[in-house]
Protein backbone atom coordinates (compact mmCIF):
# COMPACT_ATOMS: atom_id res chain seq x y z
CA UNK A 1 120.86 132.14 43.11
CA UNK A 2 117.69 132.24 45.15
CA UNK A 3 116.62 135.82 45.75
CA UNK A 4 114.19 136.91 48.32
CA UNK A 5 112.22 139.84 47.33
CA UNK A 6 110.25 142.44 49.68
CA UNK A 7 107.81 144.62 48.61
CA UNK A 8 104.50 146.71 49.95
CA UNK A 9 106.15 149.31 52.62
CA UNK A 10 105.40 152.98 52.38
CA UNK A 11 104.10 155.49 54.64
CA UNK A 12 101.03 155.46 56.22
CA UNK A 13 99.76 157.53 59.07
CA UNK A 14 99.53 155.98 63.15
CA UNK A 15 96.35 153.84 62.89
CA UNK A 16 96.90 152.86 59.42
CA UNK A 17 97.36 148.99 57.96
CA UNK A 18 100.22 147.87 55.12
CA UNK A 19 100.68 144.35 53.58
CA UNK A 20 104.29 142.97 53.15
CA UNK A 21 104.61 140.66 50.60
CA UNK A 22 107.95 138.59 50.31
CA UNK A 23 108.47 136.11 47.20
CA UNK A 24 111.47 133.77 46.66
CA UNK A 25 112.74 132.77 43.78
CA UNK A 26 115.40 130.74 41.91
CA UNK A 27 116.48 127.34 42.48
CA UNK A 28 114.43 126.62 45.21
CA UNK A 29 113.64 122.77 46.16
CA UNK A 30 112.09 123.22 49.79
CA UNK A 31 111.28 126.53 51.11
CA UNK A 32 110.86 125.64 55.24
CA UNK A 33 110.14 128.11 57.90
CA UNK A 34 109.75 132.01 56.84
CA UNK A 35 110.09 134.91 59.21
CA UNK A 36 109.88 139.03 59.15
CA UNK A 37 112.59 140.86 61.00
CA UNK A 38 112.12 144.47 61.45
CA UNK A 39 115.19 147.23 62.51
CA UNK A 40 115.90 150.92 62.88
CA UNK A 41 118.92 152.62 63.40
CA UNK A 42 119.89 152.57 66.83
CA UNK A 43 118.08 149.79 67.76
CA UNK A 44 118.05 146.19 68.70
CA UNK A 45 116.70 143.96 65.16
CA UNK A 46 113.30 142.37 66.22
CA UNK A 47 112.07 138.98 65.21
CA UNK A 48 108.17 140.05 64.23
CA UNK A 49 106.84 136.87 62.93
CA UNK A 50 107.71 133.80 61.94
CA UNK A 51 105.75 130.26 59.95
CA UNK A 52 106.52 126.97 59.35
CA UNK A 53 106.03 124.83 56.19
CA UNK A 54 102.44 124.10 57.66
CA UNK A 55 101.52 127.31 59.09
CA UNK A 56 102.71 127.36 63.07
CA UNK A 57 102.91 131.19 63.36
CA UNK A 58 104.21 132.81 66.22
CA UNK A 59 104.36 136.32 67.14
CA UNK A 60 106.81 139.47 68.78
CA UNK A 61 104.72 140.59 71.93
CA UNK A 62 104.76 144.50 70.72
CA UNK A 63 102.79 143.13 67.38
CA UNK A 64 100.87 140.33 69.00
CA UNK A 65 97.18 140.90 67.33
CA UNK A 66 97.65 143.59 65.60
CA UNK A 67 100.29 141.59 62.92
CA UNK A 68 98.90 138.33 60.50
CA UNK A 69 101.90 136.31 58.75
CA UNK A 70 100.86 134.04 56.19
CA UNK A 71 101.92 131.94 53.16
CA UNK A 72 101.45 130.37 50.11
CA UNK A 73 103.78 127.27 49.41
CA UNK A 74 102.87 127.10 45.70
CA UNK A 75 103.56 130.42 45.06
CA UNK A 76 106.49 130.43 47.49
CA UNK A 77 105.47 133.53 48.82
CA UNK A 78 104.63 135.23 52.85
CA UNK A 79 102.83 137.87 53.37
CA UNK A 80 102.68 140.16 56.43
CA UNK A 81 99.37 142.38 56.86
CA UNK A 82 100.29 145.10 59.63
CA UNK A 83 97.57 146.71 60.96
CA UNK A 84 96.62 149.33 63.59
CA UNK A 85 100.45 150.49 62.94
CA UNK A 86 102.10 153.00 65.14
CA UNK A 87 105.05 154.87 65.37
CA UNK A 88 107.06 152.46 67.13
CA UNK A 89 106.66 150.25 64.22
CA UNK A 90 108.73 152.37 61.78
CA UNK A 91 111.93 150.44 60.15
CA UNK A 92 112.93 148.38 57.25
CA UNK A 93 111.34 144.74 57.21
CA UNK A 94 113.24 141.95 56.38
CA UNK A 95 112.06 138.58 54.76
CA UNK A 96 114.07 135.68 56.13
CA UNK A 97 113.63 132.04 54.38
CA UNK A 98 115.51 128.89 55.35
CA UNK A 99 115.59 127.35 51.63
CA UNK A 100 116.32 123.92 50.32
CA UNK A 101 117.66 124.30 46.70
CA UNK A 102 117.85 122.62 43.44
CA UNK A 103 121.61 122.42 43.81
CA UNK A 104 121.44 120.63 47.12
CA UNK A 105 122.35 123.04 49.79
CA UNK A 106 120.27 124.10 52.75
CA UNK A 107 120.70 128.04 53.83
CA UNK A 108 119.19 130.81 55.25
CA UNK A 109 118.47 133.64 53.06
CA UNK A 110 117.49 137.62 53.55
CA UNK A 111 115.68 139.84 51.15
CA UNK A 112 116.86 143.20 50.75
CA UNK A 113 114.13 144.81 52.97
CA UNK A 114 111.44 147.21 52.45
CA UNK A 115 110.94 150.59 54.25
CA UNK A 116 108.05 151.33 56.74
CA UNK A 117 106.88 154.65 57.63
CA UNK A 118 104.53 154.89 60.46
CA UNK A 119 103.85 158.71 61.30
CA UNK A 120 102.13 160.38 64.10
């Protein structure tokens, strides 16, 4: 079963900078392009960032140079360092994988998701 795995959210005050860190795990063959969602309740989910194999990023406009996504194939592992972090940034981030596994199948997988706290 290939497991994606969030960690690094907490709370930090408006102005503040957190690191995501998302690992997968188990079975995996291929691990292709990566991405960070982000949603809050009443809201619309938000594609923040996303990477390819060789590191193509591309980036929401409300994080646009303020948010870095990176990765490390080896380890099988993206990162997302938030900085200058507002308000507006609060929600539960979600690392998204499209996976190749040992077992033959292609899919897209979610981790659970890891909270963010921005306050004012």
């Amino acid at each position: 079963q290939v497991q994606l795995v969030e960690s690094g959210g907490g709370l930090v005050q408006a102005g503040g900078s957190l690191r995501l860190s998302c690992v997968a795990s188990g079975g995996i063959s291929r691990l292709t392009a990566m991405a960070w969602y982000r949603q809050a309740p009443g809201k619309q989910g938000e594609l923040v960032a996303t990477i390819t194999t060789g590191g193509s990023t591309n980036y929401a406009d409300s994080v646009k140079g303020r948010f870095t996504i990176s990765r490390d194939n080896a380890k099988n592992t993206v990162w997302l360092q938030m900085n200058s972090l507002n308000p507006e940034d609060t929600g539960i981030y979600l690392c998204n994988a499209v996976v190749g596994t040992t077992w033959g199948r292609t899919a897209e997988y979610w981790g659970q998701g890891t909270q963010v706290t921005v306050s004012s």
